[in-house]
PDB file of N, CA and C in Angstrom:
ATOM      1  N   UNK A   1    -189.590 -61.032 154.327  1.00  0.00           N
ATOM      2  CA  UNK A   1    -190.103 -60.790 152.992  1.00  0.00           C
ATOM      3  C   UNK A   1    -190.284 -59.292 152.767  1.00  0.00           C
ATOM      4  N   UNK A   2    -189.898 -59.286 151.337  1.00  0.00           N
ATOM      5  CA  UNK A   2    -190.023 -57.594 150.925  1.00  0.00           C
ATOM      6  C   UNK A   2    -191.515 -57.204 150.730  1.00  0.00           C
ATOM      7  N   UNK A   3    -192.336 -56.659 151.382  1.00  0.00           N
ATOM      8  CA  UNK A   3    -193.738 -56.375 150.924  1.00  0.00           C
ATOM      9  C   UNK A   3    -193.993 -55.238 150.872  1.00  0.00           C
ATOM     10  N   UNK A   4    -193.681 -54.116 151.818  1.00  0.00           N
ATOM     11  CA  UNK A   4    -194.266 -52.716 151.852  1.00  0.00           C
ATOM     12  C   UNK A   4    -193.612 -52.181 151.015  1.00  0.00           C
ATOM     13  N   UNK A   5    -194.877 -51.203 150.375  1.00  0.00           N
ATOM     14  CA  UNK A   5    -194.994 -50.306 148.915  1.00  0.00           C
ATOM     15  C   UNK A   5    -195.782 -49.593 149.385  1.00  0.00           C
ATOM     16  N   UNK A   6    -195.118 -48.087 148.776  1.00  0.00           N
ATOM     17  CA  UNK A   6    -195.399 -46.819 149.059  1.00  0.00           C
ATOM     18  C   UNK A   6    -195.986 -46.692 147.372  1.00  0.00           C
ATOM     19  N   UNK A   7    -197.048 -46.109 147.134  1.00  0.00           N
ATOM     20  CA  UNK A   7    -197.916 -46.151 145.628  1.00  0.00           C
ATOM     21  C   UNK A   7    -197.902 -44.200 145.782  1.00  0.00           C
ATOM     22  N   UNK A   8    -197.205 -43.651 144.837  1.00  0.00           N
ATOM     23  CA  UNK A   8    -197.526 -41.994 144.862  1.00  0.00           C
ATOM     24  C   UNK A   8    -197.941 -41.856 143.293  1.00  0.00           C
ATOM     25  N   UNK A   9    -199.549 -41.924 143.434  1.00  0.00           N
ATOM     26  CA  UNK A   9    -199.766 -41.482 141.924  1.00  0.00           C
ATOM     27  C   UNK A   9    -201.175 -40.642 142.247  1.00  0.00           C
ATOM     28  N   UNK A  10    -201.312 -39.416 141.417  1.00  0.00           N
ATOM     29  CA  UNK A  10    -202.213 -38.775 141.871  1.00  0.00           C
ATOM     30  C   UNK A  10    -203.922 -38.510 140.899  1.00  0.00           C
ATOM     31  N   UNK A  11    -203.440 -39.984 140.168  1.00  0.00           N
ATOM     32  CA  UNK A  11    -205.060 -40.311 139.133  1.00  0.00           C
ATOM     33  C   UNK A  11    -205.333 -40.914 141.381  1.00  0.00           C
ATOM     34  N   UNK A  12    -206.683 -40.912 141.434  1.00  0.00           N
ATOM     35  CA  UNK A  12    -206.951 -41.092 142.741  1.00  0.00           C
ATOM     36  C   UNK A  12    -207.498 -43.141 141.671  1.00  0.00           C
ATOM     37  N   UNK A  13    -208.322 -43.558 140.606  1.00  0.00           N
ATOM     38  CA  UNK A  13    -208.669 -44.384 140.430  1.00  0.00           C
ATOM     39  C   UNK A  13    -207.972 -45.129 140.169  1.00  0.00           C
ATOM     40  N   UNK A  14    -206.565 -44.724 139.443  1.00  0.00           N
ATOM     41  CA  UNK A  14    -205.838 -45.914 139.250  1.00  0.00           C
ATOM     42  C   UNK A  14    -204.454 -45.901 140.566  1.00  0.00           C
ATOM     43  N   UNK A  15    -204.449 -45.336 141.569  1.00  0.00           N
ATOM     44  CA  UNK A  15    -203.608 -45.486 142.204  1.00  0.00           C
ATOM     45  C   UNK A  15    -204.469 -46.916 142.806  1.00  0.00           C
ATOM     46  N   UNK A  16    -206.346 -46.143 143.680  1.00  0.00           N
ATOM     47  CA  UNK A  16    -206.408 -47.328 144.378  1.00  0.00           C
ATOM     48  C   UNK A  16    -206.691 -48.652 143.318  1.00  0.00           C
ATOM     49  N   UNK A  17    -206.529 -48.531 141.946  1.00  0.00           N
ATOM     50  CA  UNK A  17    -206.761 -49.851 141.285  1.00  0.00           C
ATOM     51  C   UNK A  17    -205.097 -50.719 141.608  1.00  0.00           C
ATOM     52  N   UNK A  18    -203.694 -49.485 141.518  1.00  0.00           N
ATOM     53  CA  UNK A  18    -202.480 -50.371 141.918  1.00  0.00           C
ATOM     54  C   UNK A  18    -202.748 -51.031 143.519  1.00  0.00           C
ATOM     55  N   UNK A  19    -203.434 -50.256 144.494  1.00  0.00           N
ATOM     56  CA  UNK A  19    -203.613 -50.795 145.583  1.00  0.00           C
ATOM     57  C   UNK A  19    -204.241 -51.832 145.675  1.00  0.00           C
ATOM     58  N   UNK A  20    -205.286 -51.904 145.260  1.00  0.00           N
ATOM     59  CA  UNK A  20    -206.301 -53.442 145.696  1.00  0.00           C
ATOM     60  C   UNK A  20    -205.468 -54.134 144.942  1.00  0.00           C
ATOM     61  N   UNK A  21    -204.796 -53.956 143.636  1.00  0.00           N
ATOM     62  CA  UNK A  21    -204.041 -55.008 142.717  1.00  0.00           C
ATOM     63  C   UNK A  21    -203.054 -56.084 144.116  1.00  0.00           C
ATOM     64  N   UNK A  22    -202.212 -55.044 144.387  1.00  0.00           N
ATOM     65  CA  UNK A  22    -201.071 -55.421 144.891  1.00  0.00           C
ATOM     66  C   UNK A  22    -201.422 -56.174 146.386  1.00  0.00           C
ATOM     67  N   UNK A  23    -202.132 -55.191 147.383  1.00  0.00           N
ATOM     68  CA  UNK A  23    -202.547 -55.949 148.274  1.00  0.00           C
ATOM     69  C   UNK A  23    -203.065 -57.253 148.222  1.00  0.00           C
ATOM     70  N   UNK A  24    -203.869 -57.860 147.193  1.00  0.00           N
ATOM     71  CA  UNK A  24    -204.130 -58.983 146.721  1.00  0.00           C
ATOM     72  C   UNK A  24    -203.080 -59.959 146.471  1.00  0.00           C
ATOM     73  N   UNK A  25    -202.019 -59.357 146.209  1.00  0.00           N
ATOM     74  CA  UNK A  25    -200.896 -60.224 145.890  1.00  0.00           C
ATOM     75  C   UNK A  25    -199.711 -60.007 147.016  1.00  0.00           C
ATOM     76  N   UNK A  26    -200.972 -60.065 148.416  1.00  0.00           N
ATOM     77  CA  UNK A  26    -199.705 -60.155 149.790  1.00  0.00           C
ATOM     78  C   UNK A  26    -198.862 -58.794 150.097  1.00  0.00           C
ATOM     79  N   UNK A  27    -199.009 -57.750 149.287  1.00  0.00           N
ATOM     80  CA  UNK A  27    -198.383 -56.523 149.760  1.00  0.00           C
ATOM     81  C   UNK A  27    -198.956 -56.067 150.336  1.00  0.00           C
ATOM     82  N   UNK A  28    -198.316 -54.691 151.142  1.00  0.00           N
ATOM     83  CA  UNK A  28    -198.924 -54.016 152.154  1.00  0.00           C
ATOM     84  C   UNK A  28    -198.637 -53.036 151.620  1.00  0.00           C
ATOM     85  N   UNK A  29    -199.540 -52.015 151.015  1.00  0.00           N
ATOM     86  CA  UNK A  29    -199.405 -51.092 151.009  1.00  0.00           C
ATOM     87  C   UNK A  29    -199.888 -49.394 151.279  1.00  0.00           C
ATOM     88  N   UNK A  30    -199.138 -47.987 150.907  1.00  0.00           N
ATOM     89  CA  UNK A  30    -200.010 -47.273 151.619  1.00  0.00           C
ATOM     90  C   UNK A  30    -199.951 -46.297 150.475  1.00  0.00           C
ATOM     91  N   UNK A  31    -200.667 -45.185 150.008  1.00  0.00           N
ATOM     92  CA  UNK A  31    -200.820 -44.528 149.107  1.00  0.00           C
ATOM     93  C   UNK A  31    -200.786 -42.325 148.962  1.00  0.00           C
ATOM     94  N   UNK A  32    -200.351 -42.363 148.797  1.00  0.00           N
ATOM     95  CA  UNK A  32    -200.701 -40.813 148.693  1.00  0.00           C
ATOM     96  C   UNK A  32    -201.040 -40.026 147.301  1.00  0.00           C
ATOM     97  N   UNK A  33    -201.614 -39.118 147.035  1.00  0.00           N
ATOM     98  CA  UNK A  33    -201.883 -38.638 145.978  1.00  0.00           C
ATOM     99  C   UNK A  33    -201.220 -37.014 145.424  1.00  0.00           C
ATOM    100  N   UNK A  34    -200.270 -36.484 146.572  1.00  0.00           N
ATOM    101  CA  UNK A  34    -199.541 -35.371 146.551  1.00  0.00           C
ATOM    102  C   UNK A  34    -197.841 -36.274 146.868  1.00  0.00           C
ATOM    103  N   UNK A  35    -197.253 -35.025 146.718  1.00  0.00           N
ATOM    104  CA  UNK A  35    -195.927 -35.245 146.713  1.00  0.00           C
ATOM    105  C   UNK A  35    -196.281 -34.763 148.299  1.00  0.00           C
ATOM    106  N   UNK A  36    -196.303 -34.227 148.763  1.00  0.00           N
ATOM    107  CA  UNK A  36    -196.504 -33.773 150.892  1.00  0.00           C
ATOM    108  C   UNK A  36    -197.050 -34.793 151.608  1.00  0.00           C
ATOM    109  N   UNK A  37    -198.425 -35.452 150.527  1.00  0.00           N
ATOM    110  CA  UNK A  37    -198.768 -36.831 151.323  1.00  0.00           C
ATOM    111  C   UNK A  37    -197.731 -37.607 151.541  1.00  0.00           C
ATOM    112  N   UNK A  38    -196.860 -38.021 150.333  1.00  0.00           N
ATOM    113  CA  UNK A  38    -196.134 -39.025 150.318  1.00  0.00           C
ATOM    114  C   UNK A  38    -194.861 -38.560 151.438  1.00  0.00           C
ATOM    115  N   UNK A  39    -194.329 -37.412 151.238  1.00  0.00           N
ATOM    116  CA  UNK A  39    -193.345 -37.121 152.190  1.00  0.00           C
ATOM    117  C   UNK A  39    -194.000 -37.506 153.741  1.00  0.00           C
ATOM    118  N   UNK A  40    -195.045 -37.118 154.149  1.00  0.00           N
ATOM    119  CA  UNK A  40    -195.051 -37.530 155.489  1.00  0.00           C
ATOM    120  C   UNK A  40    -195.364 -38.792 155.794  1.00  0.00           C
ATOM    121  N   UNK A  41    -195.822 -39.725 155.010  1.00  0.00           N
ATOM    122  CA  UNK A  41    -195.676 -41.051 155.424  1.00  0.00           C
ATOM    123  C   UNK A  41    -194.073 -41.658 155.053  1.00  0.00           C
ATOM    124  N   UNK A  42    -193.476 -41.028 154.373  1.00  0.00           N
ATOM    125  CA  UNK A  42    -192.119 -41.445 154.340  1.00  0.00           C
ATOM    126  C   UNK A  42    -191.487 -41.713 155.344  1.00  0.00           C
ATOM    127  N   UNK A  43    -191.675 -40.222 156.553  1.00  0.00           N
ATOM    128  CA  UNK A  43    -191.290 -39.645 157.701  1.00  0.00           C
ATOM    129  C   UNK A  43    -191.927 -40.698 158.634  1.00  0.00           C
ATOM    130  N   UNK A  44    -192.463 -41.473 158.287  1.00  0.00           N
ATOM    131  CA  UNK A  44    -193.520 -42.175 159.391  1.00  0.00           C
ATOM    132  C   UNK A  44    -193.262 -43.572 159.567  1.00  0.00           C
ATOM    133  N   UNK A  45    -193.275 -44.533 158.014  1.00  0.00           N
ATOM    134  CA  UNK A  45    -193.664 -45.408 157.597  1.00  0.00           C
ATOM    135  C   UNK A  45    -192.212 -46.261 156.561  1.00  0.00           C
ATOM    136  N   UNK A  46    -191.536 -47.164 157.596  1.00  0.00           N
ATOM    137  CA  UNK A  46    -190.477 -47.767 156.355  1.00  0.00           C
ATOM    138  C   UNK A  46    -191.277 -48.365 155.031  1.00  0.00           C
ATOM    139  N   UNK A  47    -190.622 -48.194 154.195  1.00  0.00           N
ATOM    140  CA  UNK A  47    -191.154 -48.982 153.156  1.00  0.00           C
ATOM    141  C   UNK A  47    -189.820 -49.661 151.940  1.00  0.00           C
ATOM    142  N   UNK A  48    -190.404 -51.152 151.497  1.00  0.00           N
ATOM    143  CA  UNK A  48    -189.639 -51.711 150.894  1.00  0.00           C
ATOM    144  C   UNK A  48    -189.246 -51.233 149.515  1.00  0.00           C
ATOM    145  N   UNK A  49    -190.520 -50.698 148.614  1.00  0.00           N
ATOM    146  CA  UNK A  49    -190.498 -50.349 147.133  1.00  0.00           C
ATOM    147  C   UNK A  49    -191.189 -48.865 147.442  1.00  0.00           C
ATOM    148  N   UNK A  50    -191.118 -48.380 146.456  1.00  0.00           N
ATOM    149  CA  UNK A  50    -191.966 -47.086 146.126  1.00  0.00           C
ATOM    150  C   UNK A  50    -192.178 -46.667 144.922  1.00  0.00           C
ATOM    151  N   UNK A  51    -193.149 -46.463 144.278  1.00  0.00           N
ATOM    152  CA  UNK A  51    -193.587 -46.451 143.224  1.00  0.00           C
ATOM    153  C   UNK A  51    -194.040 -45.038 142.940  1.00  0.00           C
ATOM    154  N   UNK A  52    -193.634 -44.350 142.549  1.00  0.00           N
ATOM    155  CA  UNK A  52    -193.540 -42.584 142.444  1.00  0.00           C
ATOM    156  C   UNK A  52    -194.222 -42.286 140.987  1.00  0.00           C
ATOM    157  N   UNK A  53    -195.218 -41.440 140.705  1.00  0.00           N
ATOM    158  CA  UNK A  53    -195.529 -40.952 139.440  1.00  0.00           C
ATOM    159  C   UNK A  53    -194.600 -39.972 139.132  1.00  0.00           C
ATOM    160  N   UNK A  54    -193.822 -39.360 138.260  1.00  0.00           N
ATOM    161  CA  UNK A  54    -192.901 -38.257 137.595  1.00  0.00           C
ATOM    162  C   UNK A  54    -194.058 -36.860 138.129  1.00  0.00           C
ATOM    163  N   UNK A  55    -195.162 -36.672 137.378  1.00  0.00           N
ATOM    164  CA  UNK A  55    -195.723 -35.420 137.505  1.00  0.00           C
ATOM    165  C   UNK A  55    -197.120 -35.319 138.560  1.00  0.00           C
ATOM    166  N   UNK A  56    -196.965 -34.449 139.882  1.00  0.00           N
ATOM    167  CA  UNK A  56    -197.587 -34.764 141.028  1.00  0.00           C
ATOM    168  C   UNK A  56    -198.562 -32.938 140.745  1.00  0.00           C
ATOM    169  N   UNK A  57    -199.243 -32.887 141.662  1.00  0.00           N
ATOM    170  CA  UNK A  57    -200.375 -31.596 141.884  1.00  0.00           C
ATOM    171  C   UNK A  57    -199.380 -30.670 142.360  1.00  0.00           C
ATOM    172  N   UNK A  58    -198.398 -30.936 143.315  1.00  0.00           N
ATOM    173  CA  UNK A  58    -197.788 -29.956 144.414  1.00  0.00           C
ATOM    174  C   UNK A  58    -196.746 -29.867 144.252  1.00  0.00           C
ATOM    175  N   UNK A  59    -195.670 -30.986 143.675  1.00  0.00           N
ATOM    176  CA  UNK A  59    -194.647 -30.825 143.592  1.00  0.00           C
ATOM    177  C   UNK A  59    -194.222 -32.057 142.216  1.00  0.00           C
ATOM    178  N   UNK A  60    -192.820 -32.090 141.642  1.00  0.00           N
ATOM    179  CA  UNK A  60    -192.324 -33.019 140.725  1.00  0.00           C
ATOM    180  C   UNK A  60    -192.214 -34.246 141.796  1.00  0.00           C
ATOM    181  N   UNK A  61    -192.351 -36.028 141.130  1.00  0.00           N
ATOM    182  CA  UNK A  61    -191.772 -36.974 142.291  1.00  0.00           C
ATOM    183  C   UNK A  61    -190.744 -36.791 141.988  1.00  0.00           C
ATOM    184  N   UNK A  62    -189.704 -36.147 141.607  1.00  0.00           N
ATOM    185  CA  UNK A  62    -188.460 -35.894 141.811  1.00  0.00           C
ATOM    186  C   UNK A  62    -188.119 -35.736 143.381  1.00  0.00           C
ATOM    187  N   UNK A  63    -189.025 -34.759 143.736  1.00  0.00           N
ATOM    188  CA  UNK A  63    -188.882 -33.993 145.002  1.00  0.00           C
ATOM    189  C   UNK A  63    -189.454 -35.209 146.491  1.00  0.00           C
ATOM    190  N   UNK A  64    -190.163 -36.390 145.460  1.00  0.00           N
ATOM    191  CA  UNK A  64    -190.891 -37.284 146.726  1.00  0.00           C
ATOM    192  C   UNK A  64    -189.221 -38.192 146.824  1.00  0.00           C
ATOM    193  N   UNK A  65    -188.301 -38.519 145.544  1.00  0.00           N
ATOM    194  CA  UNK A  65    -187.436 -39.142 145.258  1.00  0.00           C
ATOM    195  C   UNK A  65    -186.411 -38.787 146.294  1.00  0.00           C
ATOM    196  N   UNK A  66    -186.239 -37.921 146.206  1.00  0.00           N
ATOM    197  CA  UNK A  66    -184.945 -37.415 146.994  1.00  0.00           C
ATOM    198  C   UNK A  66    -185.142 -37.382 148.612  1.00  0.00           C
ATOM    199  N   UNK A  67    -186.248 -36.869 148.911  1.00  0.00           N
ATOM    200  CA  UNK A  67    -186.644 -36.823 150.189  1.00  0.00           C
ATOM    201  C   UNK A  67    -186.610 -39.013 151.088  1.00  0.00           C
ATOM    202  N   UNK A  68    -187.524 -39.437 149.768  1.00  0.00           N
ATOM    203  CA  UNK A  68    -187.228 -41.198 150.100  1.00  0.00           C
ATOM    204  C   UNK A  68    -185.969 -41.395 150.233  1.00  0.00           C
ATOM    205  N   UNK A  69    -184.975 -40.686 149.536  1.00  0.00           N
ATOM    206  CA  UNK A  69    -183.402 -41.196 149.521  1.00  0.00           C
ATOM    207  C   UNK A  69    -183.211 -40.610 150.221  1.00  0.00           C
ATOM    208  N   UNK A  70    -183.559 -39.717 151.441  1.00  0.00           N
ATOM    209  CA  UNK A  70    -182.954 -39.064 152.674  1.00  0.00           C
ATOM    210  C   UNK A  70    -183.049 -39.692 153.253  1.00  0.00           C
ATOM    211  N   UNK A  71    -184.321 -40.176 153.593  1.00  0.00           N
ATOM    212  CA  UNK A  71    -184.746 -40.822 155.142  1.00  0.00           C
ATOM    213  C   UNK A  71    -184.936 -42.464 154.701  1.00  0.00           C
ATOM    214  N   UNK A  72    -184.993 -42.744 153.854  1.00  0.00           N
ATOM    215  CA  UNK A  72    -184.754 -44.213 153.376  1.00  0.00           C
ATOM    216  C   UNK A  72    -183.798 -45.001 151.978  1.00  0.00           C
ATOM    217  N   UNK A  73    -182.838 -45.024 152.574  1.00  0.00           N
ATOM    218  CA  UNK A  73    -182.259 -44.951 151.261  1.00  0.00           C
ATOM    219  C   UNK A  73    -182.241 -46.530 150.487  1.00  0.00           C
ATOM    220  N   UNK A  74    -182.446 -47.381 151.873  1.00  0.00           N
ATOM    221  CA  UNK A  74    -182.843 -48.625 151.007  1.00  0.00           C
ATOM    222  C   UNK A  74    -183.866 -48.933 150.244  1.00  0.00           C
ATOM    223  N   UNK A  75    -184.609 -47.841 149.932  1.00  0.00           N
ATOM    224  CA  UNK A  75    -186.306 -48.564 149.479  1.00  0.00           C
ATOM    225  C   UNK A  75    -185.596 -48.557 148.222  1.00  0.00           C
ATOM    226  N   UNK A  76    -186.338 -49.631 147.591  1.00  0.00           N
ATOM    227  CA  UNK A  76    -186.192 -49.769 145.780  1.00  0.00           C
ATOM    228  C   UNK A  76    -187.175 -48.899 144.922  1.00  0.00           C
ATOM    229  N   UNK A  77    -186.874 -48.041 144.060  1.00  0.00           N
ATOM    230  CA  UNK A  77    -188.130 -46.949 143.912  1.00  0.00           C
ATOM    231  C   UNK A  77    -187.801 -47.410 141.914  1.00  0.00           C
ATOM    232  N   UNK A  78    -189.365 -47.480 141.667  1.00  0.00           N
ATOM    233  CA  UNK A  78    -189.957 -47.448 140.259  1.00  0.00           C
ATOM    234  C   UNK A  78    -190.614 -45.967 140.078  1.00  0.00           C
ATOM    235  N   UNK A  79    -190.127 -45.030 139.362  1.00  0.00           N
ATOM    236  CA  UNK A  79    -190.335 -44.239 138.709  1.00  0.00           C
ATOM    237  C   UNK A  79    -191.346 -44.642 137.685  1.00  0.00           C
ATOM    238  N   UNK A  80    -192.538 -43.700 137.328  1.00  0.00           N
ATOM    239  CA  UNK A  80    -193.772 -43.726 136.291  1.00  0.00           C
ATOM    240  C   UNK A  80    -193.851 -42.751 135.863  1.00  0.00           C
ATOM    241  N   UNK A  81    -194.370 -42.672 134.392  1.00  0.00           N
ATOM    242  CA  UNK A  81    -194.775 -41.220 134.454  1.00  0.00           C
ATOM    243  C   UNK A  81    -195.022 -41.689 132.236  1.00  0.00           C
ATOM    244  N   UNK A  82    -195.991 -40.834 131.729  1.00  0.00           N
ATOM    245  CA  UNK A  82    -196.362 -40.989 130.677  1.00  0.00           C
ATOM    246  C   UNK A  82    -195.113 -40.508 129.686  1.00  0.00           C
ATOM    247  N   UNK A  83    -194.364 -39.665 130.087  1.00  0.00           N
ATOM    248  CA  UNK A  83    -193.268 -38.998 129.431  1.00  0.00           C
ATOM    249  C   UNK A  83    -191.875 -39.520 129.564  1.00  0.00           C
ATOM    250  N   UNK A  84    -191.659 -39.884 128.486  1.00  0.00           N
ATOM    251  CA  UNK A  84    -189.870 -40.426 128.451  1.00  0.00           C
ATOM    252  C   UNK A  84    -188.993 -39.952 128.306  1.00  0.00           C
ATOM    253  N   UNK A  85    -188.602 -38.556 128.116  1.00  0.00           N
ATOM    254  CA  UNK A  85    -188.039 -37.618 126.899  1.00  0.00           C
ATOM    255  C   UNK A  85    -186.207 -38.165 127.700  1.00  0.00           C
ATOM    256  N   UNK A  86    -185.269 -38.159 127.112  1.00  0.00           N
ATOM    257  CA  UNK A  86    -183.836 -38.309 127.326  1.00  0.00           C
ATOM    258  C   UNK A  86    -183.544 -37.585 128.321  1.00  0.00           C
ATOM    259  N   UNK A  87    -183.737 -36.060 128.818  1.00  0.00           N
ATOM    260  CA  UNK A  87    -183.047 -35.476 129.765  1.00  0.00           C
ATOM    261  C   UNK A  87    -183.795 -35.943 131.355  1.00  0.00           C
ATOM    262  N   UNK A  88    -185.677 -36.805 131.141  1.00  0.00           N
ATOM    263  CA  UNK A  88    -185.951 -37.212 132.090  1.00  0.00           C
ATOM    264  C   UNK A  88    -184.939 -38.996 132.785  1.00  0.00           C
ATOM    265  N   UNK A  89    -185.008 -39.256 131.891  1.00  0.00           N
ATOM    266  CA  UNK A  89    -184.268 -40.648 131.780  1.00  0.00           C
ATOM    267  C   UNK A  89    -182.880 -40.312 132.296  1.00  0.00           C
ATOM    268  N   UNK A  90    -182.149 -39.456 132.071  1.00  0.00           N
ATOM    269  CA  UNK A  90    -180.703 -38.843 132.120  1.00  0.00           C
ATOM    270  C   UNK A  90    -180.696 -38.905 133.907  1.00  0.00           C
ATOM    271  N   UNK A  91    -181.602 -37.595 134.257  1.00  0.00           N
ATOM    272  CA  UNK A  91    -181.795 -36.815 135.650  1.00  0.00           C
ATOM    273  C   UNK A  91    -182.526 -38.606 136.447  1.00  0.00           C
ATOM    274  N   UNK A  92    -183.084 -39.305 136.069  1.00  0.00           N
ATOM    275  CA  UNK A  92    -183.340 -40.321 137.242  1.00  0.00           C
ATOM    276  C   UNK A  92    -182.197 -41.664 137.070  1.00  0.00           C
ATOM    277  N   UNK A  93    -181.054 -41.597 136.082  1.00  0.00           N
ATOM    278  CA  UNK A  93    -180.813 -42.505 135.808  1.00  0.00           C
ATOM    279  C   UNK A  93    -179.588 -41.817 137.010  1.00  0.00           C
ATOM    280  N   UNK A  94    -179.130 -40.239 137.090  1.00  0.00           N
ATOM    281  CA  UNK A  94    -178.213 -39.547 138.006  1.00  0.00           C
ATOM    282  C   UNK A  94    -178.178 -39.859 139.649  1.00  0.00           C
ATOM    283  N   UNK A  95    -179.820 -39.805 139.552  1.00  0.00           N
ATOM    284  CA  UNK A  95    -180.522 -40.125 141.085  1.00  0.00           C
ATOM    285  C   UNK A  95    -180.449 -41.395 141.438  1.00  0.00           C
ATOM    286  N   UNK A  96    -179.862 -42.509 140.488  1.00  0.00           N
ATOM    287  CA  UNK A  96    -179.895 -43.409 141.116  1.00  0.00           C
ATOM    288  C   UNK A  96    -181.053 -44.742 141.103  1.00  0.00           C
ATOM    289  N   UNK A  97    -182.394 -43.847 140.555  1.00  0.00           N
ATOM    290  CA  UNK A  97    -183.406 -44.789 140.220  1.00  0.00           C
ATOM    291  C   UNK A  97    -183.808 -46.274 139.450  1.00  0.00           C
ATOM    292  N   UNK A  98    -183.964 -46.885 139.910  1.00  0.00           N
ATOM    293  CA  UNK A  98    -183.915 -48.477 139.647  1.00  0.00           C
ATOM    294  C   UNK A  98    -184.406 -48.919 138.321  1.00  0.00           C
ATOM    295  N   UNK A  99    -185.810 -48.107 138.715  1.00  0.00           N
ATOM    296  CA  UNK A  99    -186.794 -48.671 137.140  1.00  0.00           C
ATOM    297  C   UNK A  99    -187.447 -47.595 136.768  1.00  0.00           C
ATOM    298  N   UNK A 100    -187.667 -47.622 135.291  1.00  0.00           N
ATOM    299  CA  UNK A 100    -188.947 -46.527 135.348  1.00  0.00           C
ATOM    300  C   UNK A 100    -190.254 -47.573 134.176  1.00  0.00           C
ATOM    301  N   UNK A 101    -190.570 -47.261 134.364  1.00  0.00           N
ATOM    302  CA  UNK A 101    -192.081 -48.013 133.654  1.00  0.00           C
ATOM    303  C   UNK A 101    -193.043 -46.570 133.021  1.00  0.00           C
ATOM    304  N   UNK A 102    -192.934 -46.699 131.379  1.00  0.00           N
ATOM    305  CA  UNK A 102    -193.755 -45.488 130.437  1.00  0.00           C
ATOM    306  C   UNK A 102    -195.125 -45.989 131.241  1.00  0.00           C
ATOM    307  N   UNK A 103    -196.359 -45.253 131.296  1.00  0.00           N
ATOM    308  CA  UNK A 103    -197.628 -45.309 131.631  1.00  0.00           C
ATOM    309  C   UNK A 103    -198.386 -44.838 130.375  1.00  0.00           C
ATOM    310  N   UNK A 104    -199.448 -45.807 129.961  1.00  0.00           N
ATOM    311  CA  UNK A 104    -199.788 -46.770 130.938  1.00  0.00           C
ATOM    312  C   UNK A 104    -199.362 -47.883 130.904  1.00  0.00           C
ATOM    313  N   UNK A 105    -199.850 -48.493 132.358  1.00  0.00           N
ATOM    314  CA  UNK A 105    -198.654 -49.614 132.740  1.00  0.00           C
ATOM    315  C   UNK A 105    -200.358 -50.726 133.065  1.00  0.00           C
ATOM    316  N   UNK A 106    -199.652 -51.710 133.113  1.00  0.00           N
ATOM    317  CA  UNK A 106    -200.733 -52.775 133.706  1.00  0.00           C
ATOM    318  C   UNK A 106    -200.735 -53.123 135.070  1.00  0.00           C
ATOM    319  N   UNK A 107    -201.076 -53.624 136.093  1.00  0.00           N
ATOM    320  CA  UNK A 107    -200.765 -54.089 137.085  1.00  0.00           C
ATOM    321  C   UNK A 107    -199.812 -55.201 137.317  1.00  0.00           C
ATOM    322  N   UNK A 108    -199.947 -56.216 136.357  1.00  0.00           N
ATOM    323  CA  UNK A 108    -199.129 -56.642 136.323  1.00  0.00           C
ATOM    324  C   UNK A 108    -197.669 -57.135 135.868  1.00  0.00           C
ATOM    325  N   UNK A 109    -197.625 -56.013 135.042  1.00  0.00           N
ATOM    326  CA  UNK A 109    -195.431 -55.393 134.442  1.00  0.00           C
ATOM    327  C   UNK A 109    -195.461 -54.814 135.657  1.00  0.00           C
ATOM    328  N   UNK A 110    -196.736 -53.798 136.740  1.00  0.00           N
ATOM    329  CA  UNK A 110    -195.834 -53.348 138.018  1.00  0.00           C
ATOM    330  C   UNK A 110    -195.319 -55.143 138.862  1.00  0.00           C
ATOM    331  N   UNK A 111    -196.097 -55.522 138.738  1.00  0.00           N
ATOM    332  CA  UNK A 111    -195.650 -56.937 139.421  1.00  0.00           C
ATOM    333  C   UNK A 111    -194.802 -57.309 139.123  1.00  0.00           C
ATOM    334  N   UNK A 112    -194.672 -57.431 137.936  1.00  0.00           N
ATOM    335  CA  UNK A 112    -193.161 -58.224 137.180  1.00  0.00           C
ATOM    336  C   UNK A 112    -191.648 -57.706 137.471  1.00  0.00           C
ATOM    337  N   UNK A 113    -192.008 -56.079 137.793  1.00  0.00           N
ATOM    338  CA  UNK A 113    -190.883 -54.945 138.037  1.00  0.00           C
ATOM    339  C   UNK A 113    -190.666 -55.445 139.545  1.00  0.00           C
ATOM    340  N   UNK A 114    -191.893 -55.040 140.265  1.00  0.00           N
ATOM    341  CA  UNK A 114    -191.250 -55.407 141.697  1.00  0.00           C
ATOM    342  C   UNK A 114    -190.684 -56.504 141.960  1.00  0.00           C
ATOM    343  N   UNK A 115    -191.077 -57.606 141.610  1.00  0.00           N
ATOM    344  CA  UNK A 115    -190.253 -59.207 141.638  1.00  0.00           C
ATOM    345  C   UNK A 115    -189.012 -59.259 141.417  1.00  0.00           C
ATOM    346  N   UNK A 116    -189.138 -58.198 139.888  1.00  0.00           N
ATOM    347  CA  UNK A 116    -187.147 -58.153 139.348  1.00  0.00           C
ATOM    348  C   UNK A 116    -186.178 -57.534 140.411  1.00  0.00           C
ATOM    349  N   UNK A 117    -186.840 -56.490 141.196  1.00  0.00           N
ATOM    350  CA  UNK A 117    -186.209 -56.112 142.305  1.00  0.00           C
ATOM    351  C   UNK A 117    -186.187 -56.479 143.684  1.00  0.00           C
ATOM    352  N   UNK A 118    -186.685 -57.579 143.693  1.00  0.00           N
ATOM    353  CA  UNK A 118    -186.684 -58.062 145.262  1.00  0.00           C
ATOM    354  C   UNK A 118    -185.386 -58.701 145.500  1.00  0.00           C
TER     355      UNK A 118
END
């Protein structure tokens, strides 16, 4: 079964609100709130999905994106982020990215997204 999810969003309340969400619903997951957090559990930690915010403290998740597609290229990654504008949509649609979900999002359209991709 597909369960592990990597959560990179750097509101610290609603990341752990996606966490307790999801863990509740049998996932395992682990969280970071920088784009460096997330890179080193990348380096560490397979994961099935990843759920990336667009705009991070330290770096773009562009930069968490590419690094996941180095060292994991199977994970299924949902892109977030409050901003839609065409050239963002363009540049993740280039990268390859699966889903993106406008924020705010509910917990459960993230549910509905990860299901569509299992």
């Amino acid at each position: 079964m597909n369960n592990s999810i990597l959560i990179v969003e750097d509101d610290v309340v609603f990341c752990k609100l996606l966490d307790r969400f999801l863990t509740g619903k049998s996932f395992r997951t682990q969280d970071a709130q920088t784009a460096s957090g997330a890179m080193k559990l990348i380096d560490t930690t397979s994961f099935d999905f990843a759920v990336i915010d667009y705009r991070l403290p330290d770096q773009s998740g562009i930069e968490v994106l590419k690094h996941l597609q180095s060292v994991q290229p199977e994970t299924k990654v949902i892109m977030m982020s409050r901003f839609d504008d065409v050239e963002l949509m363009e540049e993740l649609n280039a990268l390859g990215v699966q889903t993106f979900i406008k924020k705010p999002i509910k917990p459960q359209e993230l549910l509905a997204t990860i299901e569509g991709l299992r």
